[in-house]
Protein backbone atom coordinates (compact mmCIF):
# COMPACT_ATOMS: atom_id res chain seq x y z
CA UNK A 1 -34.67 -24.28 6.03
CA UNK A 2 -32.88 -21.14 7.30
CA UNK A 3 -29.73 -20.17 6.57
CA UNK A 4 -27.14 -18.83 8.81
CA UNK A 5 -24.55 -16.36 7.68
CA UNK A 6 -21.29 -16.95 9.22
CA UNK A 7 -19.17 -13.80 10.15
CA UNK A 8 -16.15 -13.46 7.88
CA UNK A 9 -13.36 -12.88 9.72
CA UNK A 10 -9.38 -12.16 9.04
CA UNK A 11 -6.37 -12.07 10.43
CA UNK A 12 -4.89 -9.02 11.95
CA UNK A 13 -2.35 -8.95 9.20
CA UNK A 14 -4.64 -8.87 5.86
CA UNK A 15 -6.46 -6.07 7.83
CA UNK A 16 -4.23 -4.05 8.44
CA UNK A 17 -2.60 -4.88 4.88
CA UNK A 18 -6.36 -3.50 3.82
CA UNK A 19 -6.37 -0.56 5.97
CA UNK A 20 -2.67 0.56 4.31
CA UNK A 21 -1.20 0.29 7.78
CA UNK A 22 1.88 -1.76 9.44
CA UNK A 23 0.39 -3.97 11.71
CA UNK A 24 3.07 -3.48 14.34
CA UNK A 25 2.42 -0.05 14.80
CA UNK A 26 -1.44 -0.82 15.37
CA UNK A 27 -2.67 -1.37 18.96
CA UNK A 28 -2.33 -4.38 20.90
CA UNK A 29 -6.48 -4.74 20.83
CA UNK A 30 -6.32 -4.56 17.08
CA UNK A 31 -2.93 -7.57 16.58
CA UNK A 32 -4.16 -9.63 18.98
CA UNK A 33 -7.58 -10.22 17.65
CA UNK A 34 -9.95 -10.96 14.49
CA UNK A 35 -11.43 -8.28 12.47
CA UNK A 36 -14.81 -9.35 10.86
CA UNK A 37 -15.99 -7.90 7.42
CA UNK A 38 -18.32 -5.27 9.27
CA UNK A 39 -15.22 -4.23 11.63
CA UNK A 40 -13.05 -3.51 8.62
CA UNK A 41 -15.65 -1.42 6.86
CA UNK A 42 -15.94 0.40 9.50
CA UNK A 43 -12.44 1.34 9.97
CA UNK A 44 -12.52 2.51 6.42
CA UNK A 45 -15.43 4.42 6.74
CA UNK A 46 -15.27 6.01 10.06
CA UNK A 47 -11.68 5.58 10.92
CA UNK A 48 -10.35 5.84 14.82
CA UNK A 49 -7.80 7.44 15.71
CA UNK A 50 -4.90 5.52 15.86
CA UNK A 51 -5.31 4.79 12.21
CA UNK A 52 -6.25 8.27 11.48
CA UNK A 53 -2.48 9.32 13.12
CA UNK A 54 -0.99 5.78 11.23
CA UNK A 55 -2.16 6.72 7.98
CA UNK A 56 -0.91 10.61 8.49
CA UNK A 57 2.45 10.12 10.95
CA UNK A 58 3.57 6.44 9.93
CA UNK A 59 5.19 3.88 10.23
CA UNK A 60 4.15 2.80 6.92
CA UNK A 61 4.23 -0.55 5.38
CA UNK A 62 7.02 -0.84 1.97
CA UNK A 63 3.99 -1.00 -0.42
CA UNK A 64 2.87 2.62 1.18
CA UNK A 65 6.47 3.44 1.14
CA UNK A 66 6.98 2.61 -2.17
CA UNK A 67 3.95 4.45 -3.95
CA UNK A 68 4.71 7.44 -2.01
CA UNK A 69 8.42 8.10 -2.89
CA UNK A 70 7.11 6.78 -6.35
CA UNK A 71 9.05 3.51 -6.85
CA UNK A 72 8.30 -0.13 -6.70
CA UNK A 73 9.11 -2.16 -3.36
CA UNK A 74 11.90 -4.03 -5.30
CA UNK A 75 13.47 -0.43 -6.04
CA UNK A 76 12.87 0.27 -2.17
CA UNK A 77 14.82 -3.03 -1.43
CA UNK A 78 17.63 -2.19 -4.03
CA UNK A 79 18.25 0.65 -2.61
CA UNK A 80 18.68 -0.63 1.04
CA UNK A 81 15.18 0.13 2.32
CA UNK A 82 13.88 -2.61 4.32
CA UNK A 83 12.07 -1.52 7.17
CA UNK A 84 9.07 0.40 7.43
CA UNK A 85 9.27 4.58 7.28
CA UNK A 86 7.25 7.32 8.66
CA UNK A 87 5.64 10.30 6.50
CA UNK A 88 8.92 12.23 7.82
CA UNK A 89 11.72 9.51 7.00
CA UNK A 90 9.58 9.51 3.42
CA UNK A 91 9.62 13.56 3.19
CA UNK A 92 13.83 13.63 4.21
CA UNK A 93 14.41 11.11 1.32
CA UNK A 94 12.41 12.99 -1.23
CA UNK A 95 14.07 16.23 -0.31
CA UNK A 96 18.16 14.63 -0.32
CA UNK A 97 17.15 12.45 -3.67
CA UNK A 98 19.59 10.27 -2.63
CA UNK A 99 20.91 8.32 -6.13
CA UNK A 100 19.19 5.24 -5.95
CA UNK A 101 15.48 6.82 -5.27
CA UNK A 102 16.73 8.78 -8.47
CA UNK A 103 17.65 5.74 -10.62
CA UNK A 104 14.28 3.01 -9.32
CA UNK A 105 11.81 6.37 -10.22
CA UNK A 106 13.13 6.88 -13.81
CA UNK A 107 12.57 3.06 -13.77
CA UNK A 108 9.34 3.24 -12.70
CA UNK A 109 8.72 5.79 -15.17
CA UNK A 110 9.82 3.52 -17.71
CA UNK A 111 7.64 0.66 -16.22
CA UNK A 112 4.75 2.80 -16.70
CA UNK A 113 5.23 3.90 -20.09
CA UNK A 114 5.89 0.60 -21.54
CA UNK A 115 2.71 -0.79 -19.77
CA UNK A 116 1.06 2.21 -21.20
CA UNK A 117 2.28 1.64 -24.77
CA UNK A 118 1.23 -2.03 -25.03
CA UNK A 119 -2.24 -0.82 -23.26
CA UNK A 120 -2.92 1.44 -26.38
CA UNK A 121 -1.67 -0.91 -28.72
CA UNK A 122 -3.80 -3.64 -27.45
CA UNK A 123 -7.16 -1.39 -27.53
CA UNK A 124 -6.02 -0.33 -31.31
CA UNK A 125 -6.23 -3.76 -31.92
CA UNK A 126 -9.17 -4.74 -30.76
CA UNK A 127 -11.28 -1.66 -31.68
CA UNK A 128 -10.58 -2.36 -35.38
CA UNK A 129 -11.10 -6.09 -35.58
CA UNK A 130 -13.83 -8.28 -36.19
């Protein structure tokens, strides 16, 4: 008996969540179709384009947003971002340091250093024990 590999496929959406891109901003070929396994890879590996410009120029999706003003997407969200913002939107905000990017990345910094902490702590733990 042979077996036949199906082609996995996915929406639009997870790829371009994969790809780090918002999918509105991605051409009409790319939304309006499916992206197999072997299409996505070779996006990553060899991208176009169009996601060469999305990835530099933006719009980018709030979890892009987010890493690269160095806050989580809640902090984006309590401090009235809600929509997606290009690289330049990203650089104006870093340079005003408006108070609320200010506040959500000493938060994050705190977020980091507790998971840190408890990260040590839990490999002490386990290197001494039985």
């Amino acid at each position: 008996m042979t077996q036949h590999q199906s082609t996995q496929t996915m929406k639009p959406a997870t790829a371009a969540k994969k790809l780090g891109v918002y999918l509105e901003a991605t051409p009409a070929e790319f939304r309006e179709g499916v992206v197999s396994r072997a299409e996505l890879n070779a996006l990553q590996t060899d991208p176009p384009q169009w996601l060469r410009d999305l990835r530099r120029d933006g719009p980018h999706p709030r979890p892009v947003v987010a890493a690269k003003l160095g806050v989580s997407i809640s902090g984006l969200a309590r401090g009235g971002v809600t929509e997606p913002l290009t690289t330049e939107q990203i650089e104006e905000l870093k340079q005003e340091r408006p108070e609320w990017l200010e506040r959500e990345r000493a938060t994050q910094a705190e977020v980091r250093k507790e998971a840190d902490r408890l990260k040590k702590r839990e490999s002490g733990s386990t290197e001494g024990g039985a």
